[in-house]
PDB file of N, CA and C in Angstrom:
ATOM      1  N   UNK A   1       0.812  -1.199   0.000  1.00  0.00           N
ATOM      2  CA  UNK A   1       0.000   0.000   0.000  1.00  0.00           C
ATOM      3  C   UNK A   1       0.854   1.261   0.000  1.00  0.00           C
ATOM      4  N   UNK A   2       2.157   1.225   0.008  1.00  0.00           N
ATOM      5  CA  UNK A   2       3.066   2.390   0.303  1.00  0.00           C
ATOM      6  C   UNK A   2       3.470   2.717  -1.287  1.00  0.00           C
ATOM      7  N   UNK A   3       3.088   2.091  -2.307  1.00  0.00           N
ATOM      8  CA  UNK A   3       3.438   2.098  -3.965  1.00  0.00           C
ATOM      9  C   UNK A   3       3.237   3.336  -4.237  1.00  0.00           C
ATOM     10  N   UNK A   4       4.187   4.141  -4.768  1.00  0.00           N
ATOM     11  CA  UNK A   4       4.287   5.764  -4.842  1.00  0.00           C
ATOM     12  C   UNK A   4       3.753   5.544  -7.034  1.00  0.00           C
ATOM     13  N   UNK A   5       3.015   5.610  -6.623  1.00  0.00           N
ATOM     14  CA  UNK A   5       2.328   6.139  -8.415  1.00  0.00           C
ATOM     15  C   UNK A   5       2.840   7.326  -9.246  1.00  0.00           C
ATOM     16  N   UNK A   6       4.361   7.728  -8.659  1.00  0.00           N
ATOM     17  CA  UNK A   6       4.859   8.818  -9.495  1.00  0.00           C
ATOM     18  C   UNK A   6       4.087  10.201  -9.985  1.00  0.00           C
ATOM     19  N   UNK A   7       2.963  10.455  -9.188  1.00  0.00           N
ATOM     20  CA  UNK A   7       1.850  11.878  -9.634  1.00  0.00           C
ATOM     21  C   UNK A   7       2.526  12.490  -8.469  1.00  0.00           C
ATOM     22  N   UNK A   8       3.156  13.672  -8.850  1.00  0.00           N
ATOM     23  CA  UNK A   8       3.084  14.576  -7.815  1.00  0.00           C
ATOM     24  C   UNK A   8       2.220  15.250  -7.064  1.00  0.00           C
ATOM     25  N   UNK A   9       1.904  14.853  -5.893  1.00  0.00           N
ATOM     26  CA  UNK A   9       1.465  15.166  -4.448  1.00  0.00           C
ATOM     27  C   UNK A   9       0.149  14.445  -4.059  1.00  0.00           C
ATOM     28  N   UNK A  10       0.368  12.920  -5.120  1.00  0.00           N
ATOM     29  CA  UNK A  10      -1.084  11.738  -4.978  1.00  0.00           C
ATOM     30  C   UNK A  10      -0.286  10.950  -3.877  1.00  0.00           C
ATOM     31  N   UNK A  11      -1.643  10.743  -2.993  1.00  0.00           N
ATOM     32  CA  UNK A  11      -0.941   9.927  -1.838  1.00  0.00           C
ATOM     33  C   UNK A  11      -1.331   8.443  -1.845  1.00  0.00           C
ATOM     34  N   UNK A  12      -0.504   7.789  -1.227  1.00  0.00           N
ATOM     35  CA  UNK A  12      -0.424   6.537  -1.135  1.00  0.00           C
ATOM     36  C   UNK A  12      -1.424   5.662  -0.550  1.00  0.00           C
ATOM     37  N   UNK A  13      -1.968   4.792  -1.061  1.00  0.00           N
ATOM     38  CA  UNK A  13      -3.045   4.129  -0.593  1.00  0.00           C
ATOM     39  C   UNK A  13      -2.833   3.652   1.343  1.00  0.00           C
ATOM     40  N   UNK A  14      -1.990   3.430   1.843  1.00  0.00           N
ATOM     41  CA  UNK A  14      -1.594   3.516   2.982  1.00  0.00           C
ATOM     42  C   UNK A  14      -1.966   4.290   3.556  1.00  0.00           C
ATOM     43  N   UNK A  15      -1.282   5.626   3.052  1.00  0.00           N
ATOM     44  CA  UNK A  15      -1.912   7.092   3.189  1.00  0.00           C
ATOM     45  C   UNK A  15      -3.438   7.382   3.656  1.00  0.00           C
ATOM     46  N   UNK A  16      -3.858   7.158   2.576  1.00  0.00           N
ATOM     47  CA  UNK A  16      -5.720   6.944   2.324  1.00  0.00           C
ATOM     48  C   UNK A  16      -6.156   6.368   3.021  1.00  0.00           C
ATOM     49  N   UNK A  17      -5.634   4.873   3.512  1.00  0.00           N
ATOM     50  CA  UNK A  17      -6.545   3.900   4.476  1.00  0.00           C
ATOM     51  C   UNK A  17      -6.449   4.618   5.808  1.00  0.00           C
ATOM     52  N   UNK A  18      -5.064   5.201   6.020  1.00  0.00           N
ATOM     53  CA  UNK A  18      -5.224   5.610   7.762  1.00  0.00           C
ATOM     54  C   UNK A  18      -6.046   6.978   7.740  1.00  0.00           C
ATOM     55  N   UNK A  19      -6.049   7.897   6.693  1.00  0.00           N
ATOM     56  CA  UNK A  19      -7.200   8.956   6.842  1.00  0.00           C
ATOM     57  C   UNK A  19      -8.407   8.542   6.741  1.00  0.00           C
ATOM     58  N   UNK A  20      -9.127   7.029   5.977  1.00  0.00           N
ATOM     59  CA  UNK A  20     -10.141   6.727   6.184  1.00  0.00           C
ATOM     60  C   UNK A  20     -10.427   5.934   7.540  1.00  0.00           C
ATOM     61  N   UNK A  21      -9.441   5.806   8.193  1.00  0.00           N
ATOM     62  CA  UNK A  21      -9.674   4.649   9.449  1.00  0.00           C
ATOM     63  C   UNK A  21     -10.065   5.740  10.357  1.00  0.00           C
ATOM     64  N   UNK A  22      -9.394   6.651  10.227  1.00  0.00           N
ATOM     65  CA  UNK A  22      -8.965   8.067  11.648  1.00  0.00           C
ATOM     66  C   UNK A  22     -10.528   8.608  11.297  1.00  0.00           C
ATOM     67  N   UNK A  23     -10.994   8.910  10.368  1.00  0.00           N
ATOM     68  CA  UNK A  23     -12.618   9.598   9.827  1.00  0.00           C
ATOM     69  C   UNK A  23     -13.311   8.675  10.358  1.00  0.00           C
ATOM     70  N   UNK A  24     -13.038   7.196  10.160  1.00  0.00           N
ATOM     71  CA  UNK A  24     -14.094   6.250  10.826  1.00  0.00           C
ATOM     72  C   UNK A  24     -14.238   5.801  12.322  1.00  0.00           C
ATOM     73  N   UNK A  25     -13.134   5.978  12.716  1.00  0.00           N
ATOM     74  CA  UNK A  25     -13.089   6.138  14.080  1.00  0.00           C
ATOM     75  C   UNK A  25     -14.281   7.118  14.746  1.00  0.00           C
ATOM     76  N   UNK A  26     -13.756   8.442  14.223  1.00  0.00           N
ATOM     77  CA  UNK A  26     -14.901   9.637  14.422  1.00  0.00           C
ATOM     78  C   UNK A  26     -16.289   9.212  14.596  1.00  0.00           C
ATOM     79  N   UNK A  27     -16.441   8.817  13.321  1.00  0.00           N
ATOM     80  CA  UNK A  27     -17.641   8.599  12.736  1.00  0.00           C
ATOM     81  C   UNK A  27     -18.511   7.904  13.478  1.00  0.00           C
ATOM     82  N   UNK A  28     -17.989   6.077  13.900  1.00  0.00           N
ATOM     83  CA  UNK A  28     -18.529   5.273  14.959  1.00  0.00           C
ATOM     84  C   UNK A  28     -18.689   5.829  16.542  1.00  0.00           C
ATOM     85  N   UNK A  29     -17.743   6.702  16.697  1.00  0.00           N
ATOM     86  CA  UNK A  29     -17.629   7.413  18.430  1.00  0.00           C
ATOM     87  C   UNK A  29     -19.166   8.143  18.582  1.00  0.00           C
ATOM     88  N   UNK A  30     -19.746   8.746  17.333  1.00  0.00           N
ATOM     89  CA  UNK A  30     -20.851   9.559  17.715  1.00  0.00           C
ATOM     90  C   UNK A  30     -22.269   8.724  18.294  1.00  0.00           C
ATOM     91  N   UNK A  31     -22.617   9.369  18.776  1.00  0.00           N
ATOM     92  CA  UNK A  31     -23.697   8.529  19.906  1.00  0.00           C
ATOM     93  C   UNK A  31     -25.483   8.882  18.587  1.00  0.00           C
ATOM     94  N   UNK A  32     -25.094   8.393  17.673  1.00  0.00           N
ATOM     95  CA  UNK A  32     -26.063   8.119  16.789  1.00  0.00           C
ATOM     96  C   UNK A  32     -26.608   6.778  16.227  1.00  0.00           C
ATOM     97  N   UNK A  33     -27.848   6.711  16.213  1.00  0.00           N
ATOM     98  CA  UNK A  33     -28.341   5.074  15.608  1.00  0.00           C
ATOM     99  C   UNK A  33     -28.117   4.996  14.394  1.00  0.00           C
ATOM    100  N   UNK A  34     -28.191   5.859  13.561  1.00  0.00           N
ATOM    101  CA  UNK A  34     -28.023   5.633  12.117  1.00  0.00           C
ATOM    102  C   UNK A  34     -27.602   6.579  11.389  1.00  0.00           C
ATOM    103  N   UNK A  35     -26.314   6.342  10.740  1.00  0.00           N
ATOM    104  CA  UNK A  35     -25.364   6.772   9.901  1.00  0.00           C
ATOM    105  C   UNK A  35     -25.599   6.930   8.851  1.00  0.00           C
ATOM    106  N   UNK A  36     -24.901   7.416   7.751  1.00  0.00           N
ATOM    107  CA  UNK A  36     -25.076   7.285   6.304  1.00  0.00           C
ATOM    108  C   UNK A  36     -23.575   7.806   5.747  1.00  0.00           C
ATOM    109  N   UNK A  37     -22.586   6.819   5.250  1.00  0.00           N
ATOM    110  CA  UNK A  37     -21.458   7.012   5.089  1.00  0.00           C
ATOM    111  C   UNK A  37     -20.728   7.172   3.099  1.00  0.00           C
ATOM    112  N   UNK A  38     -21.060   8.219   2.420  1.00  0.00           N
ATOM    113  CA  UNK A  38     -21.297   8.043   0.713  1.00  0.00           C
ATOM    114  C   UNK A  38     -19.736   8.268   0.646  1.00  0.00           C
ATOM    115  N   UNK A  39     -19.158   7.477  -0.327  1.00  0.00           N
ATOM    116  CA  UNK A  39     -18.244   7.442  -1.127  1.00  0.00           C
ATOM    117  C   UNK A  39     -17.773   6.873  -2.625  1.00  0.00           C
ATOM    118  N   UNK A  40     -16.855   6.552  -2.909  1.00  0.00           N
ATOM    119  CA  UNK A  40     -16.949   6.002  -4.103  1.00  0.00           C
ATOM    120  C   UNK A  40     -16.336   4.331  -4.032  1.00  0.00           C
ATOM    121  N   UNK A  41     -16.047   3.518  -4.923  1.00  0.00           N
ATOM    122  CA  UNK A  41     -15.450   2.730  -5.012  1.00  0.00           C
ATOM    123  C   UNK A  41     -14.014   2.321  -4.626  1.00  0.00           C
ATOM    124  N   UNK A  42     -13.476   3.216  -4.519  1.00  0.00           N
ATOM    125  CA  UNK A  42     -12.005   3.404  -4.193  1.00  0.00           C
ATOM    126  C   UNK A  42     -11.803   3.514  -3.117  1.00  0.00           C
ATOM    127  N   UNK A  43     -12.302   3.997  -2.195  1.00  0.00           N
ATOM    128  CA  UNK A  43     -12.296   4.319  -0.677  1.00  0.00           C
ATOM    129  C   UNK A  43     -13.661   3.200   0.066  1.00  0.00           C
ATOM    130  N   UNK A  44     -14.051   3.106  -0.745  1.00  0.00           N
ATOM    131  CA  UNK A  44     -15.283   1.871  -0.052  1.00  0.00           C
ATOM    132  C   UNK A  44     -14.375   0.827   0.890  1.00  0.00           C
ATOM    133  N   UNK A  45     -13.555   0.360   0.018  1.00  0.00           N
ATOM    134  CA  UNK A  45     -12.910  -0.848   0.816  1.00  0.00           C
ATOM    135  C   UNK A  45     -12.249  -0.587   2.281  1.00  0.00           C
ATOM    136  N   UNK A  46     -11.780   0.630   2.505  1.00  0.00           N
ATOM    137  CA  UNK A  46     -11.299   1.081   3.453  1.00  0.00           C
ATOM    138  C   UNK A  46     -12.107   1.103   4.165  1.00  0.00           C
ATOM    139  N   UNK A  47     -13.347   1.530   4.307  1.00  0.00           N
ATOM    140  CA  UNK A  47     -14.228   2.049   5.117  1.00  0.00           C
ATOM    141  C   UNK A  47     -15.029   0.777   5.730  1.00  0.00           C
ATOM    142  N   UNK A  48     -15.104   0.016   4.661  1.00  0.00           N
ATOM    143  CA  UNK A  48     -15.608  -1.180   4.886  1.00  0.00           C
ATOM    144  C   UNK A  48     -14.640  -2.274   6.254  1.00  0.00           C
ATOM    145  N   UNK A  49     -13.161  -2.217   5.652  1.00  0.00           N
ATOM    146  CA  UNK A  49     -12.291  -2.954   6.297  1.00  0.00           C
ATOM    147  C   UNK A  49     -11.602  -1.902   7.771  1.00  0.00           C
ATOM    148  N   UNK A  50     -11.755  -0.340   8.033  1.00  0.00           N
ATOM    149  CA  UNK A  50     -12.182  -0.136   9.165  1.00  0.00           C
ATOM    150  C   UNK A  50     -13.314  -0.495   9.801  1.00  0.00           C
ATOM    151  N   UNK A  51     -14.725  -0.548   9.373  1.00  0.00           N
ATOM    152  CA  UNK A  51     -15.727  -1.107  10.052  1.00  0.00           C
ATOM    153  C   UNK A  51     -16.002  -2.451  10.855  1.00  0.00           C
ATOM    154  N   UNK A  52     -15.202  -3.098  10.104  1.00  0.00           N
ATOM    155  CA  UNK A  52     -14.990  -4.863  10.768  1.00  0.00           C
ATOM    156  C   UNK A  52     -14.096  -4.978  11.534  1.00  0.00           C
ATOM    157  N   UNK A  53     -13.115  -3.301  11.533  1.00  0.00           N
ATOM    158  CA  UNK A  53     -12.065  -3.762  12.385  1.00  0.00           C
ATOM    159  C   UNK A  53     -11.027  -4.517  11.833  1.00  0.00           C
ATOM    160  N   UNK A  54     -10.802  -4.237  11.021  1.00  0.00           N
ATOM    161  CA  UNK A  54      -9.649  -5.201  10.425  1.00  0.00           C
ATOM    162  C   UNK A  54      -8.324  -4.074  10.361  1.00  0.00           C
ATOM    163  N   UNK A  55      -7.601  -4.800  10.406  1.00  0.00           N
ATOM    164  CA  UNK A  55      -6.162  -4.599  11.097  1.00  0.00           C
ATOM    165  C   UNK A  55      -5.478  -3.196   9.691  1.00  0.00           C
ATOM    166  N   UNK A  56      -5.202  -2.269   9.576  1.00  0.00           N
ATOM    167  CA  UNK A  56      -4.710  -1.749   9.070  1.00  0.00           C
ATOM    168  C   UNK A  56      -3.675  -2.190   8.204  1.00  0.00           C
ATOM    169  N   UNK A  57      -2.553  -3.058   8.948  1.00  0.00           N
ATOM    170  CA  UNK A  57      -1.447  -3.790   8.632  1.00  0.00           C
ATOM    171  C   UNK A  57      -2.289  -4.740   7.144  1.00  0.00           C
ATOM    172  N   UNK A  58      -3.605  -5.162   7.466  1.00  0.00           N
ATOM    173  CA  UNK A  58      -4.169  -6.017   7.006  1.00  0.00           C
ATOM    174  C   UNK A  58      -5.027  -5.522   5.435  1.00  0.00           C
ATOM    175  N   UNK A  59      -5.216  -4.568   5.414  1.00  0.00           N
ATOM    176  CA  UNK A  59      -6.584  -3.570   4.472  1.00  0.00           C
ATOM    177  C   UNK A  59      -5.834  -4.109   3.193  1.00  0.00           C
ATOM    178  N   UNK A  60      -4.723  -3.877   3.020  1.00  0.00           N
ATOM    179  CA  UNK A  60      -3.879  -4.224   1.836  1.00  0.00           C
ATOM    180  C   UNK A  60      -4.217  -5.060   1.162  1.00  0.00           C
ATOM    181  N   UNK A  61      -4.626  -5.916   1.589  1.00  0.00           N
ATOM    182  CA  UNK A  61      -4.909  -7.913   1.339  1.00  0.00           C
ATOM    183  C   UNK A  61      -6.500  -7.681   1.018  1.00  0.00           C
ATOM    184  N   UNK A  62      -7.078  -6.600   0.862  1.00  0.00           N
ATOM    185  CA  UNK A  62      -8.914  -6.270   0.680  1.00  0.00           C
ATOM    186  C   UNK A  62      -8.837  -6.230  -0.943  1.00  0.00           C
ATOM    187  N   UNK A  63      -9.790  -5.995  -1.478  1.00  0.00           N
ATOM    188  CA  UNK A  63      -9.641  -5.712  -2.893  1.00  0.00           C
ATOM    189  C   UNK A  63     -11.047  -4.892  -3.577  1.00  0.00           C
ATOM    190  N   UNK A  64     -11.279  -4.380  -3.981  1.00  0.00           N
ATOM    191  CA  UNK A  64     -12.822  -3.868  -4.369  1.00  0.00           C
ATOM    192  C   UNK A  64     -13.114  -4.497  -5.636  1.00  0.00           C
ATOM    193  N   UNK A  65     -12.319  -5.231  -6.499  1.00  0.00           N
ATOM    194  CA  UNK A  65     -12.554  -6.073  -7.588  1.00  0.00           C
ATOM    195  C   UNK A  65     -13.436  -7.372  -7.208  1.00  0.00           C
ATOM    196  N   UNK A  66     -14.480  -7.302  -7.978  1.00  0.00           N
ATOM    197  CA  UNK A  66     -15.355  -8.150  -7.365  1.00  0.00           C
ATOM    198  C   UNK A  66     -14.772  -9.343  -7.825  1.00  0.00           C
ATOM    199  N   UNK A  67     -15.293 -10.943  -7.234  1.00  0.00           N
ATOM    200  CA  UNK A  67     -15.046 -12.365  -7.398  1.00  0.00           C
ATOM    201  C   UNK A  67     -15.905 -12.804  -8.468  1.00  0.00           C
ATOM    202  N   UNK A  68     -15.254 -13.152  -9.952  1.00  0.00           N
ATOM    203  CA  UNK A  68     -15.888 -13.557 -10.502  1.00  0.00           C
ATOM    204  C   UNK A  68     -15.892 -15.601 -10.698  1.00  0.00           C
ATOM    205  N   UNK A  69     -17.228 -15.564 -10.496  1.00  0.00           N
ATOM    206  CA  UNK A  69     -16.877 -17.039 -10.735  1.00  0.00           C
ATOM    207  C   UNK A  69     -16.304 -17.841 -12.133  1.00  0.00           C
ATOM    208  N   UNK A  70     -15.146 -18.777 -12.026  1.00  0.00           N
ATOM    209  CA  UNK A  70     -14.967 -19.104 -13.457  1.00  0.00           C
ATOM    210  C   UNK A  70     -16.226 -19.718 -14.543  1.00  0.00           C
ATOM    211  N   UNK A  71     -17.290 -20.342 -13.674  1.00  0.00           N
ATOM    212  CA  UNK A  71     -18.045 -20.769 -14.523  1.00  0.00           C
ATOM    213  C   UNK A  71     -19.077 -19.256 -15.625  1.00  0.00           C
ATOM    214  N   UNK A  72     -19.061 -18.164 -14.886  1.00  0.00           N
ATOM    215  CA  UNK A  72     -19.391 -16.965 -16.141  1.00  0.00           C
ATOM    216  C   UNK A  72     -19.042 -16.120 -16.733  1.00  0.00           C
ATOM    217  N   UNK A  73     -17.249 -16.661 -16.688  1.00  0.00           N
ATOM    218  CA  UNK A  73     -16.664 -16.067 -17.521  1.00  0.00           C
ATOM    219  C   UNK A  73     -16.423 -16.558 -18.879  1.00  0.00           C
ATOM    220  N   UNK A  74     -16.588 -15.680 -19.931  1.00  0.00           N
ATOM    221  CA  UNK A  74     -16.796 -16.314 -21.387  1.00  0.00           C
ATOM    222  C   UNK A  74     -15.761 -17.490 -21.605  1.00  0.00           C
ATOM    223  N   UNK A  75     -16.091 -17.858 -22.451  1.00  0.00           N
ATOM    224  CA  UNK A  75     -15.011 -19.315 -23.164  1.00  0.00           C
ATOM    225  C   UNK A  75     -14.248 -18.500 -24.475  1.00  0.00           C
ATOM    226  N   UNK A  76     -12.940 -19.344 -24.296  1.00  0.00           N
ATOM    227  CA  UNK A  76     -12.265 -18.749 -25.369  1.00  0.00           C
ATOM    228  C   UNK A  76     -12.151 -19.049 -26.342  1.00  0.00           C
TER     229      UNK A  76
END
């Protein structure tokens, strides 16, 4: 997650997960029943893999590419 993408001043997905963990932290602390948390695809996974609690060290190993099964993927 530390893979520097060569764009000057784009931050590192590492980067991203601990500003989305530190926002979600926030977020869960508030003494509210129901949330509503909008983002996009790219940051979903983070938010998702702070919510379960999953290990930071760990988010890396997440993927937002969905599982396709081999049986519906076309034939060649």
């Amino acid at each position: 997650m530390e893979y520097d993408e060569g764009v000057e001043g784009a931050e590192t997905k590492a980067a991203c997960a601990h500003r989305i963990y530190a926002a979600m932290d926030d977020i869960l602390q508030r003494p509210c029943a129901h949330q509503a948390i909008v983002t996009h695809g790219g940051f979903l996974t983070s938010v998702v893999a702070s919510w379960i609690r999953m290990p930071i060290e760990s988010a890396g190993y997440a993927s937002k590419k969905p599982y396709t099964p081999p049986w519906s993927q076309p034939r060649r």
